[in-house]
Protein backbone atom coordinates (compact mmCIF):
# COMPACT_ATOMS: atom_id res chain seq x y z
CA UNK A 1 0.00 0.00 0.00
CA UNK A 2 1.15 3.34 0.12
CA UNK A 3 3.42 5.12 2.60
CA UNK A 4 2.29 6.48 5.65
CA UNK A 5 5.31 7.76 7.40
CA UNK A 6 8.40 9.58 5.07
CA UNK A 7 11.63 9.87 6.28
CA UNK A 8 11.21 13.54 5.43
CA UNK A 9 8.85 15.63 6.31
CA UNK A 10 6.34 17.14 3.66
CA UNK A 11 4.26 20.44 3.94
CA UNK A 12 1.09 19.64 2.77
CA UNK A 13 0.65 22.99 1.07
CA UNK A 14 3.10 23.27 -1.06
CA UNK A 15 3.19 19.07 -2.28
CA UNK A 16 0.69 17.36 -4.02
CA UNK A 17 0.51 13.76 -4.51
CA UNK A 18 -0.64 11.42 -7.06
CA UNK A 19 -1.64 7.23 -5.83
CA UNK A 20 -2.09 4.31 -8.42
CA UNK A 21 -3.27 1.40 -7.06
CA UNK A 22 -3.33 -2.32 -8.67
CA UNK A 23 -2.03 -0.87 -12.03
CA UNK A 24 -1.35 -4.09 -14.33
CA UNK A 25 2.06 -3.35 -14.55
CA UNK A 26 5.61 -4.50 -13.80
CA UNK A 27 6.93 -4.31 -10.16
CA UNK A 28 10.70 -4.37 -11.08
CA UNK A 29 10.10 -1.91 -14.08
CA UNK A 30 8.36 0.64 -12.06
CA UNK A 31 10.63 0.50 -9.20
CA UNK A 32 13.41 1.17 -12.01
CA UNK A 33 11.31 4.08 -13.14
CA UNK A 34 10.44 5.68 -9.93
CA UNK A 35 14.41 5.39 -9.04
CA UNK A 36 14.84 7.24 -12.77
CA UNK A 37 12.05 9.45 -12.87
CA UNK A 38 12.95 11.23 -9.38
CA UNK A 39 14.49 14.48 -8.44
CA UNK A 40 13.37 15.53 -12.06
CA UNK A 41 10.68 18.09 -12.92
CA UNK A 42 7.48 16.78 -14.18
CA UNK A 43 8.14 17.94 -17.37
CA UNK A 44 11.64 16.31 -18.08
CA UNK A 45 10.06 13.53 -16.83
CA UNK A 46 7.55 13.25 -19.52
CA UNK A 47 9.56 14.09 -21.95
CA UNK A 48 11.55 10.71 -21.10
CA UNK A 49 8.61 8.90 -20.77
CA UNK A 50 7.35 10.15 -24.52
CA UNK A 51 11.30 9.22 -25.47
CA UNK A 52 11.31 5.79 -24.19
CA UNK A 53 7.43 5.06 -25.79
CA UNK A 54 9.50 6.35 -29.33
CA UNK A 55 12.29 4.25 -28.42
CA UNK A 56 14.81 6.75 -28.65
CA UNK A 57 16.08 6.54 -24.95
CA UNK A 58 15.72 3.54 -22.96
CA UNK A 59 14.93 2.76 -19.30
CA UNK A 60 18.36 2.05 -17.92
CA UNK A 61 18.21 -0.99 -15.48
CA UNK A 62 20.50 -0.99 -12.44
CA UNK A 63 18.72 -3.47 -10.08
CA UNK A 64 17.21 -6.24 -12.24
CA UNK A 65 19.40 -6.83 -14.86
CA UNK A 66 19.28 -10.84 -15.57
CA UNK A 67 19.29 -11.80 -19.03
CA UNK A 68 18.49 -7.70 -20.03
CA UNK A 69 21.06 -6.68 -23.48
CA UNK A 70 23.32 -3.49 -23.33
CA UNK A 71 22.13 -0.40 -25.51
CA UNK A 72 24.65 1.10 -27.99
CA UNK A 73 25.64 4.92 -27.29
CA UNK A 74 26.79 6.56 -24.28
CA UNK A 75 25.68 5.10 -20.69
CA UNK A 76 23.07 7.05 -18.92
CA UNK A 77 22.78 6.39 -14.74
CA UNK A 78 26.16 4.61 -14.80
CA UNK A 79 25.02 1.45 -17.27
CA UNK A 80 24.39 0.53 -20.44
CA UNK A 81 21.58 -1.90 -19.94
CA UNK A 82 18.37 -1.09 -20.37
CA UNK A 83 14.55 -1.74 -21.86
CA UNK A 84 12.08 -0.43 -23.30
CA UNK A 85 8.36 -0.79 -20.96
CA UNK A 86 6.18 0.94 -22.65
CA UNK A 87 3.24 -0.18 -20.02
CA UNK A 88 5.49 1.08 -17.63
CA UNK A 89 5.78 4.30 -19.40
CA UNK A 90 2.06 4.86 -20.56
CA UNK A 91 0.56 4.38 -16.92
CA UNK A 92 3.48 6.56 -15.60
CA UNK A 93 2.10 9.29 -18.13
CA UNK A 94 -0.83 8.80 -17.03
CA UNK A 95 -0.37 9.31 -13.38
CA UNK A 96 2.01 12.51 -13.99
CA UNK A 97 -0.91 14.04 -15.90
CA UNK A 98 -3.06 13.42 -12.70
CA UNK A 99 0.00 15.01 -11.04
CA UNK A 100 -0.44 18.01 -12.70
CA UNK A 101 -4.41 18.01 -12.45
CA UNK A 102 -3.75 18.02 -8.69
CA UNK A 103 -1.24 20.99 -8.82
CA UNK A 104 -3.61 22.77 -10.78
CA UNK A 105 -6.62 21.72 -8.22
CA UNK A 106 -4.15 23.09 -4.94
CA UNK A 107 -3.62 26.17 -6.71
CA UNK A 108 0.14 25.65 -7.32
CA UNK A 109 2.08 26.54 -10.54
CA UNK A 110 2.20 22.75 -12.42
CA UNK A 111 5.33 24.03 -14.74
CA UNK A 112 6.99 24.21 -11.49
CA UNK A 113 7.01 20.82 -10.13
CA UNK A 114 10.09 19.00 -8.55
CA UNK A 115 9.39 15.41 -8.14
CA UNK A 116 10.92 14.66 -4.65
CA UNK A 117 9.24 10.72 -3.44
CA UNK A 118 8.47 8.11 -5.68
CA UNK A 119 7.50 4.25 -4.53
CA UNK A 120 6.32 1.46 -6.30
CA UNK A 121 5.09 -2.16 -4.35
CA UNK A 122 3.69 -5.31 -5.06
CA UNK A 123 -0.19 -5.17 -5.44
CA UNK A 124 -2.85 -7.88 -5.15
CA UNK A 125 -2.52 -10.71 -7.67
CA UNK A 126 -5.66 -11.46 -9.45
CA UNK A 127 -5.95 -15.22 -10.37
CA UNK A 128 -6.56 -16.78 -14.00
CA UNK A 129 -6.76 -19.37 -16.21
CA UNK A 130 -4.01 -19.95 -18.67
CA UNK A 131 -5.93 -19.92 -21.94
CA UNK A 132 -4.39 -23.20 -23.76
CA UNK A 133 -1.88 -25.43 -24.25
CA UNK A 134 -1.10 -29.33 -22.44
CA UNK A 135 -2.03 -28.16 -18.73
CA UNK A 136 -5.14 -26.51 -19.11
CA UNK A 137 -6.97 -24.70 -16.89
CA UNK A 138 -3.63 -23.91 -14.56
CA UNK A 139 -3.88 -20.99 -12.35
CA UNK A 140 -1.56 -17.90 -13.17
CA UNK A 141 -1.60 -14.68 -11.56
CA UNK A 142 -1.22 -11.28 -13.02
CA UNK A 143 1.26 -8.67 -11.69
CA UNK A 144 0.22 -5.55 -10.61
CA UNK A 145 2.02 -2.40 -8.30
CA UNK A 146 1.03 0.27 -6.14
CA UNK A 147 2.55 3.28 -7.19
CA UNK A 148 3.08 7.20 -5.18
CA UNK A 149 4.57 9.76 -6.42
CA UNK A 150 4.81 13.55 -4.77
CA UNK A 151 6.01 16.69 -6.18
CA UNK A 152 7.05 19.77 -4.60
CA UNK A 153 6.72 23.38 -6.15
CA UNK A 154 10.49 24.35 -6.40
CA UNK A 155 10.86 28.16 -6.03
């Protein structure tokens, strides 16, 4: 679920905070992201989303990096590996546009935004049927992650 207690303190005023819960997505990915995506400004941030959905920058991995291939050019965050998630990426659009809604709803200036705590979990599983094949009728279960994300108005 989402944090309750930061290890830094927050003013509620001048933060807003966006919460996407049980998105069908990848845990390891998003973690990646979030670990990418913060001390940016929102709009950098979505910029590098809109490059990885183009593949013309890639995620780099620095955590989960079994079986992942190198990138050619230069390294970016001190590797080479990387991926493209574009579920990743399209639900992380999403919830920086809510971002920016909520900016916009506090009264705060949404060109100014700082992205300062980002966390991804595990979510519930949801159970289902593997379609075909020998075994059928075996259970799987689908991923999905909690995500938070807060921004703070820089001056």
């Amino acid at each position: 679920m989402a944090k309750k207690n930061y290890q830094a303190s927050f003013d509620p005023k001048k933060t807003c905070r966006v919460i996407g819960k049980n998105k069908p997505v990848s845990l390891k990915y998003s973690t990646e992201l979030v670990r990418e995506i913060k001390g940016k400004m929102v709009s950098s941030a979505e910029a590098f989303l809109n490059r990885v959905l183009e593949k013309k920058d890639f995620l780099p991995i620095r955590r989960y990096t079994s079986k992942i291939g190198h990138r050619k050019g230069e390294a970016k965050s001190f590797t080479k590996t990387g991926k493209y998630p574009f579920k990743v990426a399209k639900v992380f659009l999403g919830l920086l546009s809510d971002l920016r809604a909520n900016a916009d709803y506090k009264g705060m200036n949404a060109e100014k935004l700082l992205i300062v705590h980002g966390f991804a979990s595990m979510g519930y599983r949801r159970t289902s049927n593997q379609p075909q094949g020998r075994i059928s009728g075996k259970a799987r279960k689908n991923k999905s992650t909690h995500i938070e994300l807060i921004a703070l108005e820089a001056a």
